[in-house]
N, C-alpha and C. Protein backbone atom coordinates (compact mmCIF):
# COMPACT_ATOMS: atom_id res chain seq x y z
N UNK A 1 -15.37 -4.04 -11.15
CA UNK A 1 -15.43 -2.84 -10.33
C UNK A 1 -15.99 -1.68 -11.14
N UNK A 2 -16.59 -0.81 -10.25
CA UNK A 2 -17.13 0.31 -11.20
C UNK A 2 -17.24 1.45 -10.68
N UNK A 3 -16.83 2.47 -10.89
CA UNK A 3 -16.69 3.82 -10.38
C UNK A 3 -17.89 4.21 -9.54
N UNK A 4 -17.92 5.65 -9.19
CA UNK A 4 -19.05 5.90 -8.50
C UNK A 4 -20.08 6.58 -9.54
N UNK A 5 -19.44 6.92 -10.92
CA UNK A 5 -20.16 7.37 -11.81
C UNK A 5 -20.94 6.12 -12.55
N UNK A 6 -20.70 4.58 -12.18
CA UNK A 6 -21.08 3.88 -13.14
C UNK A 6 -20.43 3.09 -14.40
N UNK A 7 -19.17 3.97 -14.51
CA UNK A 7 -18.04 3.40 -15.30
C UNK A 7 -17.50 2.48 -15.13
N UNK A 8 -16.99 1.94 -15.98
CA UNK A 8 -16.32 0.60 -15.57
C UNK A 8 -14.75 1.00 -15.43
N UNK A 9 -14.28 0.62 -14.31
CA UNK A 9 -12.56 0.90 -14.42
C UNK A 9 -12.14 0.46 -15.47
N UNK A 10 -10.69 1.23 -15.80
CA UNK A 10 -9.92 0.44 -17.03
C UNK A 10 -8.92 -0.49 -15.95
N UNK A 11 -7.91 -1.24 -16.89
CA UNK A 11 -7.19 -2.01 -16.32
C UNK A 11 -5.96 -1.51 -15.40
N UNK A 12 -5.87 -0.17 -15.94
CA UNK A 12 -4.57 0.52 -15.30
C UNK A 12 -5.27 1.11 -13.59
N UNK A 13 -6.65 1.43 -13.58
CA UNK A 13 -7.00 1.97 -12.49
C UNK A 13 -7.22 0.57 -11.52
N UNK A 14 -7.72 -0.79 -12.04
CA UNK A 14 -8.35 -1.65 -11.07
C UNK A 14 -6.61 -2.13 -10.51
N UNK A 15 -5.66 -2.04 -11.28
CA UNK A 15 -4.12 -2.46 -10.83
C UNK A 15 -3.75 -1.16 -10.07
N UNK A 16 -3.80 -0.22 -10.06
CA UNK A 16 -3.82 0.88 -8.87
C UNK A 16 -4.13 0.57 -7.90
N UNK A 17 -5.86 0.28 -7.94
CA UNK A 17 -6.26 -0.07 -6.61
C UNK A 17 -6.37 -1.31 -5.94
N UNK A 18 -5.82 -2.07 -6.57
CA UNK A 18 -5.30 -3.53 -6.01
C UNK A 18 -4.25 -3.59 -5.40
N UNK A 19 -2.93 -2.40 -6.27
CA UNK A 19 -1.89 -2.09 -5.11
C UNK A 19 -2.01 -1.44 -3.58
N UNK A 20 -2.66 -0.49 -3.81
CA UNK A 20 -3.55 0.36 -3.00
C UNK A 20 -3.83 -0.56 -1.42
N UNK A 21 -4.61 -1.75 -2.30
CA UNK A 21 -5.18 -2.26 -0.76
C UNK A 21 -4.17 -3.54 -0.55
N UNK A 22 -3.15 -3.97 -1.49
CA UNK A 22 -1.92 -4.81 -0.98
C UNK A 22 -1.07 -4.15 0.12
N UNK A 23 -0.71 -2.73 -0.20
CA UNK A 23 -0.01 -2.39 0.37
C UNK A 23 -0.21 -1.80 1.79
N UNK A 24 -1.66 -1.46 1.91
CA UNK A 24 -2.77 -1.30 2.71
C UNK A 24 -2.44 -2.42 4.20
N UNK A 25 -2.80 -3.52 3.48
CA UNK A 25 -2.96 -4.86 4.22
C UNK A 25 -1.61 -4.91 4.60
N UNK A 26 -0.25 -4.67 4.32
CA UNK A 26 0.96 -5.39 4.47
C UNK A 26 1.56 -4.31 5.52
N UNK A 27 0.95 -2.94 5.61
CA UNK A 27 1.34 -1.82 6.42
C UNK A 27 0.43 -2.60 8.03
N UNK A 28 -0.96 -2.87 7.92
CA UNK A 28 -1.69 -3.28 8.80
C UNK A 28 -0.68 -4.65 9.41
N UNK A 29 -0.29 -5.28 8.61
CA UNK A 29 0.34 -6.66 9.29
C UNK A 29 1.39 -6.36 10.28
N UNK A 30 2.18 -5.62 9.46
CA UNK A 30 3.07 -5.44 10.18
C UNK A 30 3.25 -4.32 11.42
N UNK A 31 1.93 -4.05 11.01
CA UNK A 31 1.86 -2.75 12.70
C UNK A 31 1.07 -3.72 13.86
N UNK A 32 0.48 -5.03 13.65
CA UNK A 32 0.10 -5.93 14.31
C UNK A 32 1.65 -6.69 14.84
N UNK A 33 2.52 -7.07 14.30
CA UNK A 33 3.12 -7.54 14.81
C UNK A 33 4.50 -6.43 14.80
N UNK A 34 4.29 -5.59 14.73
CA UNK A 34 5.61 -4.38 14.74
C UNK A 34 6.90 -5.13 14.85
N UNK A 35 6.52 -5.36 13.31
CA UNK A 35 7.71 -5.74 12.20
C UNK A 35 8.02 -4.39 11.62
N UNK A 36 8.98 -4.11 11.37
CA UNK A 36 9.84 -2.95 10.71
C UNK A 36 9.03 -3.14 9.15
N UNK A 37 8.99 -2.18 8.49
CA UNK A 37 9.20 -2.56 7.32
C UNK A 37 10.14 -2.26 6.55
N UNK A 38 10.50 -3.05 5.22
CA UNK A 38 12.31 -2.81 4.97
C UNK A 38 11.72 -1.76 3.19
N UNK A 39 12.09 -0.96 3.10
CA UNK A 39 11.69 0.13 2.20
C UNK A 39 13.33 0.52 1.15
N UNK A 40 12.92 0.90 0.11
CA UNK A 40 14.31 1.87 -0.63
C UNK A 40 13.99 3.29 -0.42
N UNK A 41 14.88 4.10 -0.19
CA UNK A 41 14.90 5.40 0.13
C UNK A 41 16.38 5.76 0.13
N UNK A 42 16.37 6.91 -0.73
CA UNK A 42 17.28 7.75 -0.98
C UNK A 42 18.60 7.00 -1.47
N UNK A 43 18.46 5.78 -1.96
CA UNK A 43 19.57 4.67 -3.07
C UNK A 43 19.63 4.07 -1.82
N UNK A 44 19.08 3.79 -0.78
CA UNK A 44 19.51 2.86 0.45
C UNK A 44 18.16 1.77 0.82
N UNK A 45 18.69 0.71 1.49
CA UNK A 45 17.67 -0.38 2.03
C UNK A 45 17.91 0.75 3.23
N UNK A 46 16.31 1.02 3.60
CA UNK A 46 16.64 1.17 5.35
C UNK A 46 14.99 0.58 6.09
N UNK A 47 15.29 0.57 6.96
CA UNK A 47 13.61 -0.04 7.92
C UNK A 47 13.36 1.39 8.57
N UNK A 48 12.01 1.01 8.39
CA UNK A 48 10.85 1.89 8.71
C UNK A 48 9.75 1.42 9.78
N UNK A 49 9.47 1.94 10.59
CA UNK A 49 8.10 1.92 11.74
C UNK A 49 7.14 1.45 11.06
N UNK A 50 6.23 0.57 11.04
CA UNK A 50 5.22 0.54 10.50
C UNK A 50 3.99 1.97 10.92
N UNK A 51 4.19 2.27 12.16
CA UNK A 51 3.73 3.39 12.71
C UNK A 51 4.27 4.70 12.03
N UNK A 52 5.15 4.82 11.26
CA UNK A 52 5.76 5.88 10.29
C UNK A 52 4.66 6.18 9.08
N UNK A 53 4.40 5.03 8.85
CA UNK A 53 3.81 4.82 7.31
C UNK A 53 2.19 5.11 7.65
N UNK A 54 2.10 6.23 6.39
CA UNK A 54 0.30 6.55 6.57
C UNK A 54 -0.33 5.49 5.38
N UNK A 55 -0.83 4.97 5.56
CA UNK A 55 -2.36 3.90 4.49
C UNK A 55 -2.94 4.58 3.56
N UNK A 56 -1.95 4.21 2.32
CA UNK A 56 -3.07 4.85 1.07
C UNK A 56 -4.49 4.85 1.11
């Protein structure tokens, strides 16, 4: 992968944006089949809308 300047990513940025579009894809799945998604927030398991959640 390579920036828009030409650079080559380092390893810490191409694992950013690999999370980026995992988490991307797993928000999309589950707003296809509006599955909750199960999240930590505030020391608690709680479910979330997939429709809640904005797409990095």
């Amino acid at each position: 992968m390579k920036r828009k300047t030409g650079k080559k990513l380092s390893m810490g940025e191409k694992a950013v944006l690999a999370m980026r579009e995992a988490v991307a894809e797993l928000i999309l799945e589950h707003r296809k089949t509006n599955t909750p998604l199960v999240i930590w927030k505030n020391n608690k398991v709680v479910k979330v809308s997939p429709f809640k959640m904005n797409l990095p």
